[in-house]
Protein backbone atom coordinates (compact mmCIF):
# COMPACT_ATOMS: atom_id res chain seq x y z
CA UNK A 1 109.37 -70.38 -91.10
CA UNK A 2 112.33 -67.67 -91.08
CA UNK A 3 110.81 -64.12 -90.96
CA UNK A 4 112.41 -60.97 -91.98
CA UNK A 5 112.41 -60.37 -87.41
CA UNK A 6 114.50 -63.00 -86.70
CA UNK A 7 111.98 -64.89 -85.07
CA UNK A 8 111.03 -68.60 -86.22
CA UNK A 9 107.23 -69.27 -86.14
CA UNK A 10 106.51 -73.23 -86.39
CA UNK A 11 103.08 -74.47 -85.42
CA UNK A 12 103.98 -74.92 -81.29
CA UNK A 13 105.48 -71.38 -81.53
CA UNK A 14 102.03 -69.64 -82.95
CA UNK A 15 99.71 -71.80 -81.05
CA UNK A 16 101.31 -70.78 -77.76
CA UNK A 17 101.12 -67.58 -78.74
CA UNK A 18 97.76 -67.44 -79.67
CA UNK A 19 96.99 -69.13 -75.97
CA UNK A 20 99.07 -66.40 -74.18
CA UNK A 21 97.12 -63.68 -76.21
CA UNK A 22 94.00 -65.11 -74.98
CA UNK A 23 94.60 -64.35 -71.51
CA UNK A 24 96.24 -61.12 -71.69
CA UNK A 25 95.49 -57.60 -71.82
CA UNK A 26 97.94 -56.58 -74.26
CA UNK A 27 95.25 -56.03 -77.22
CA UNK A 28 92.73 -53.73 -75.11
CA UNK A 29 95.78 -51.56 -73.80
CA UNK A 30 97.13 -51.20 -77.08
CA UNK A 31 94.04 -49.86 -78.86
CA UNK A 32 93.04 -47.98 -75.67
CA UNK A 33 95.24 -45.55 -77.73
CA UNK A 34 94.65 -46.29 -80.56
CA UNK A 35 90.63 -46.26 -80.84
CA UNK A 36 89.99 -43.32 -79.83
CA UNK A 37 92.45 -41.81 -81.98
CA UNK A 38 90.42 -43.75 -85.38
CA UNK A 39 87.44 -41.60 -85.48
CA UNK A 40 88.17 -40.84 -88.68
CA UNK A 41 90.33 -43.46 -89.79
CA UNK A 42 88.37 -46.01 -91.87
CA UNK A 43 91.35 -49.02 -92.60
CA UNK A 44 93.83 -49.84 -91.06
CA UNK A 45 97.36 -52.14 -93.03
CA UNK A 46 98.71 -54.03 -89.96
CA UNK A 47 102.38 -54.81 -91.04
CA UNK A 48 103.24 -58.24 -89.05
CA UNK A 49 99.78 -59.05 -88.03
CA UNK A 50 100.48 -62.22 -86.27
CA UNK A 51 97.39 -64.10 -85.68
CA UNK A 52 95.32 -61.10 -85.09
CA UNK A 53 95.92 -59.33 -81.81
CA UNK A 54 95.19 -56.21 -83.23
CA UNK A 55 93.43 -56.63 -86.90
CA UNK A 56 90.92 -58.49 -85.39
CA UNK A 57 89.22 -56.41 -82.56
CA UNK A 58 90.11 -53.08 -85.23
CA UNK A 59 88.07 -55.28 -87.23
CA UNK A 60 85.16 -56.05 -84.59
CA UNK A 61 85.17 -52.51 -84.17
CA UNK A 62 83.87 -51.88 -87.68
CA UNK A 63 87.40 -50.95 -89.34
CA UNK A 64 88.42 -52.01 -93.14
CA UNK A 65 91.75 -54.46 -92.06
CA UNK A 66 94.72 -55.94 -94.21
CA UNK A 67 96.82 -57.82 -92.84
CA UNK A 68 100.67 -58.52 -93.80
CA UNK A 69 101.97 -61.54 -91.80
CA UNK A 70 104.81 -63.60 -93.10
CA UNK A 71 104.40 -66.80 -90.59
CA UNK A 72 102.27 -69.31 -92.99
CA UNK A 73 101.44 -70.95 -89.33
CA UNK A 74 100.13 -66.54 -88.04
CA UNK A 75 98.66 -66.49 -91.06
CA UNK A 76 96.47 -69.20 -90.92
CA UNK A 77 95.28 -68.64 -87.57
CA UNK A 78 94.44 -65.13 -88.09
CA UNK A 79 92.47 -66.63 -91.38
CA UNK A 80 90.51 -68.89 -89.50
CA UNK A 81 89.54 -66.94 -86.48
CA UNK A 82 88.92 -64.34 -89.23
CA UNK A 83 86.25 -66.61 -91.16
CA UNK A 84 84.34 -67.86 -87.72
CA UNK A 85 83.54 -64.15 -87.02
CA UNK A 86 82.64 -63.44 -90.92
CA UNK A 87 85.52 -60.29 -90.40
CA UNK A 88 86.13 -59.72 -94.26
CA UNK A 89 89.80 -59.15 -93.24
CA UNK A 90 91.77 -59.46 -96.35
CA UNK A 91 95.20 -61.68 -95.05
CA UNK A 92 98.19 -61.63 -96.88
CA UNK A 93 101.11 -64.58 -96.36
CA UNK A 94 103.73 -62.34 -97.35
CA UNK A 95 106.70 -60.53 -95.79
CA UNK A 96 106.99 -56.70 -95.91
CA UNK A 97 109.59 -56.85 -98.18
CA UNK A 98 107.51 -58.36 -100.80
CA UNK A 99 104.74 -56.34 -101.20
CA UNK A 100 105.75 -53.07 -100.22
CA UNK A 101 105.35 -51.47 -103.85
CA UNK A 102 102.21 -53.46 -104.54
CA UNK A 103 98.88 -51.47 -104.86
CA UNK A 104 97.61 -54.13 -102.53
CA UNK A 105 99.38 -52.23 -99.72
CA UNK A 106 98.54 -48.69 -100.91
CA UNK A 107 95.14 -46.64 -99.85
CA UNK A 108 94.80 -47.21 -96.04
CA UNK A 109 94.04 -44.53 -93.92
CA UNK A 110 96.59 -45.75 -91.53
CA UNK A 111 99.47 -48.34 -90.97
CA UNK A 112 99.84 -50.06 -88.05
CA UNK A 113 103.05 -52.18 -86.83
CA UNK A 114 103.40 -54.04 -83.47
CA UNK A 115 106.49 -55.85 -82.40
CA UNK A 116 108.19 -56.04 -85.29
CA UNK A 117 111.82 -56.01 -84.22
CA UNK A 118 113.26 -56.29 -88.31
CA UNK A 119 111.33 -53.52 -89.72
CA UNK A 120 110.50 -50.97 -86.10
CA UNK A 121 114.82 -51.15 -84.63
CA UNK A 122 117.06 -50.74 -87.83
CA UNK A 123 115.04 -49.84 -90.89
CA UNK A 124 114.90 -46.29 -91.72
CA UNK A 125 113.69 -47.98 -95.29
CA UNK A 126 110.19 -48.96 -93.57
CA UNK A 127 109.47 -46.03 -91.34
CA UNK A 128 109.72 -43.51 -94.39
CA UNK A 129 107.90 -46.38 -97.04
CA UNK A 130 105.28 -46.55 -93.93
CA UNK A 131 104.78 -42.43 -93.28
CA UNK A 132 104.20 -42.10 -97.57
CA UNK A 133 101.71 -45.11 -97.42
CA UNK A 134 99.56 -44.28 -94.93
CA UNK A 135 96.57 -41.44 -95.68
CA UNK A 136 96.08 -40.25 -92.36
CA UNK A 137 98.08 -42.33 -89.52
CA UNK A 138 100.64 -44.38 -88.49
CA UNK A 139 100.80 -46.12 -85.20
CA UNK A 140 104.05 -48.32 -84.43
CA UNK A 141 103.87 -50.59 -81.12
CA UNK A 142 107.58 -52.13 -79.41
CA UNK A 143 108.92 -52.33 -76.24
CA UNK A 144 109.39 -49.50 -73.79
CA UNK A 145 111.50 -51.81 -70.96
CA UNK A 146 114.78 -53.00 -72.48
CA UNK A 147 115.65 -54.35 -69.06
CA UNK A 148 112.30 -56.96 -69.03
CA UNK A 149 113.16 -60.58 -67.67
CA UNK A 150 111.50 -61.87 -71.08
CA UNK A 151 110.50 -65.26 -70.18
CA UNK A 152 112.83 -65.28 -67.19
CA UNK A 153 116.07 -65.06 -69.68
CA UNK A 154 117.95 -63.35 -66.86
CA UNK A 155 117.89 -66.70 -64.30
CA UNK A 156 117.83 -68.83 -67.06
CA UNK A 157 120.48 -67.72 -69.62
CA UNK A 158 123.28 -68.27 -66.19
CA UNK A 159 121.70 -71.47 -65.13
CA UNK A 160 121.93 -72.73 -69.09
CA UNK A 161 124.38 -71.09 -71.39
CA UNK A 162 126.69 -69.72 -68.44
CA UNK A 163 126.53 -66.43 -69.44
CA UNK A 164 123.82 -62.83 -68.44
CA UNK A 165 121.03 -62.20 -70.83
CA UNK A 166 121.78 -59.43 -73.07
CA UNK A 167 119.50 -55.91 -72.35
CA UNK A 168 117.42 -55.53 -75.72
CA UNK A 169 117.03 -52.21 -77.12
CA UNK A 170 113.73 -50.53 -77.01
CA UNK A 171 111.46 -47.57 -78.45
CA UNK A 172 113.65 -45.40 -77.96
CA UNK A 173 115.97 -46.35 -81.09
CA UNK A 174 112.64 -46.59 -83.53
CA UNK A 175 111.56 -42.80 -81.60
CA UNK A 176 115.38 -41.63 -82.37
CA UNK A 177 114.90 -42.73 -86.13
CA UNK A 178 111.77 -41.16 -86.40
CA UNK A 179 112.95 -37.64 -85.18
CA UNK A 180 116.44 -37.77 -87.72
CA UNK A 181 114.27 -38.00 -90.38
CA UNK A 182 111.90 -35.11 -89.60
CA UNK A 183 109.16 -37.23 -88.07
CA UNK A 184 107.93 -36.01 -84.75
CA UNK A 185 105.63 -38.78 -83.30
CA UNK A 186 103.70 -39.06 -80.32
CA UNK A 187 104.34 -41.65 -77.60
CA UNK A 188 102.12 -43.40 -74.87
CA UNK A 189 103.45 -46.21 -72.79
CA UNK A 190 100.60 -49.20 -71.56
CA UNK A 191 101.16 -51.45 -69.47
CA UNK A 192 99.72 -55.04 -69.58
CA UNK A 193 99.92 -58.69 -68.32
CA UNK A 194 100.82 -61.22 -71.16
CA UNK A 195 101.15 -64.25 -69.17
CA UNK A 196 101.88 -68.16 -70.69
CA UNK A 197 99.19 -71.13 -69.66
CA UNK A 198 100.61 -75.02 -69.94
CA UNK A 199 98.58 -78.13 -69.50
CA UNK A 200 101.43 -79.43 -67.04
CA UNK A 201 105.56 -79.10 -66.35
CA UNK A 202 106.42 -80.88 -69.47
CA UNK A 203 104.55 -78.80 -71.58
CA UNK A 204 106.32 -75.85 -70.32
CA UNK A 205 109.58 -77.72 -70.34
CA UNK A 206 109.17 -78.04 -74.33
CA UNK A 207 108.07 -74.50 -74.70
CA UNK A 208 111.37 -73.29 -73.20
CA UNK A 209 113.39 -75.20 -74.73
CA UNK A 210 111.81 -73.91 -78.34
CA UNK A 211 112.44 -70.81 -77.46
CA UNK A 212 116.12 -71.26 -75.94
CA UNK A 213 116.95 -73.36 -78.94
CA UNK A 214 117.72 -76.67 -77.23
CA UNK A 215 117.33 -79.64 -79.26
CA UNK A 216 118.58 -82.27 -76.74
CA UNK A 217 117.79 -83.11 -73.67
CA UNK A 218 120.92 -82.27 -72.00
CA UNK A 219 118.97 -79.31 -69.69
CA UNK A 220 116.09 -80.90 -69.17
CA UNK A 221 116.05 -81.66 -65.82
CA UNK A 222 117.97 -78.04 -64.77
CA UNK A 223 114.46 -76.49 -66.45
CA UNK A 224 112.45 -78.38 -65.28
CA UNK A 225 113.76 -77.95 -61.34
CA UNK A 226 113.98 -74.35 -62.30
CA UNK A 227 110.35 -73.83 -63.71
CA UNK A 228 108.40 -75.99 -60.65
CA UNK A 229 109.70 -72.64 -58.51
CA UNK A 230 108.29 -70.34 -61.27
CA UNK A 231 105.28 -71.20 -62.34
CA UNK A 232 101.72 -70.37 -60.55
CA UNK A 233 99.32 -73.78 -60.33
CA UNK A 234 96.21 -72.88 -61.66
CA UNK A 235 92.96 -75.22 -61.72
CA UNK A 236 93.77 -75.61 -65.53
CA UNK A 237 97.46 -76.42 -65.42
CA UNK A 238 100.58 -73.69 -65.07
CA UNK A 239 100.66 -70.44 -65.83
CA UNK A 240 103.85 -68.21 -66.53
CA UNK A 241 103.34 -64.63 -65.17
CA UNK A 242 104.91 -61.96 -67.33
CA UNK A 243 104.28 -58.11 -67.11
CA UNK A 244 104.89 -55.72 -69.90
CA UNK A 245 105.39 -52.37 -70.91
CA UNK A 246 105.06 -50.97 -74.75
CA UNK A 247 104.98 -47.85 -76.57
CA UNK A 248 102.67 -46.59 -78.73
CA UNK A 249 104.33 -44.16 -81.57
CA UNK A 250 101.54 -42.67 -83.74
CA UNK A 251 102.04 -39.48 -85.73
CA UNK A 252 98.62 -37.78 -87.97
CA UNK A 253 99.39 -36.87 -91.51
């Protein structure tokens, strides 16, 4: 499924994701800012909630959640992990675009947005519609290191497409937007391990070539050469070690 991102979540997509999340410490940095910020913030609207990194430990930790998550595949992951714990956190399959002027969205103490690329880099439209929804907070999460090797793009885009992996942009354009139109937000940068497990090479080999867009199996043999010198045995399979960096904008009302 086609989000409003960019990014295509099928069923391999989410479940790695939700297998990387497992293992990594992106969710405990992240609300190591935001907690203790949320005395007094009651519920939170996560905007792109994935399959729960965040709305379900703000959840655990006694919060009211709703989650917006466009990815039918996020969605129902985030449902089901949110019915074994007995949550109560109201999901909505939706995209932003849909319900932003439905009452389901309005009364939350504070909106919360993480890794969004569609609605945090280029939308003036959703910071402003997310400052006049929120009662008491906003906290936006993206990167903070536009020069990251993101799944080792910067050996891999040479080695396959013949050409360097384009720099993305980072918090600073979503801080930039923020401060043109009067909004003068606070920022924290965490730091975190997010790294990728696989069951063997050819699991990895697939989950690369998802992400890189090849269909055929033209580059198969160049990845999987490539990924044998990358990847750390482990006594369950492979793992893929990535480190990250990302900023925490919040702003009080």
């Amino acid at each position: 499924m086609q989000n409003k991102t960019g990014m295509v979540w099928n069923r391999l997509k989410a479940n790695w994701y939700k297998k990387g999340l497992a293992g990594s410490g992106a969710s405990d940095a992240i609300l190591s800012v935001i907690l203790p910020r949320s005395s007094r913030i009651g519920s939170f609207l996560d905007v792109g909630a994935g399959c729960g990194a965040l709305a379900i430990p703000l959840a655990r930790a006694g919060k009211e959640v709703t989650a917006v998550e466009p990815s039918a595949q996020m969605a129902e992951i985030l449902k089901g992990d949110d019915e074994k714990e007995g949550l109560g956190i109201k999901c909505i399959n939706s995209t932003w675009e849909e319900v932003s002027e439905n009452d389901i969205v309005k009364g939350h103490d504070a909106i919360i947005c993480a890794n969004v690329p569609g609605l945090l880099k280029d939308n003036e439209a959703f910071l402003r519609r997310a400052d006049a929804l929120a009662e008491k907070a906003v906290f936006l999460i993206t990167g903070a290191d536009p020069h990251a090797d993101k799944f080792f793009y910067k050996e891999l885009f040479p080695l396959i497409y013949g050409r360097d992996f384009t720099a993305r942009g980072d918090y600073l354009k979503t801080y930039a937007m923020l401060h043109s139109i009067g909004i003068f937000a606070n920022i924290e940068i965490v730091e975190y391990n997010f790294d990728q497990p696989f069951d063997d090479i050819e699991e990895a080999v697939e989950f690369w070539k998802e992400y890189m867009g090849l269909v055929t199996e033209e580059h198969d043999a160049k990845l999987r050469d490539f990924l044998k010198g990358k990847l750390k045995k482990t006594k369950d399979g492979l793992l893929a070690e990535f480190y990250k960096k990302s900023a925490v904008i919040w702003w009080n009302k």
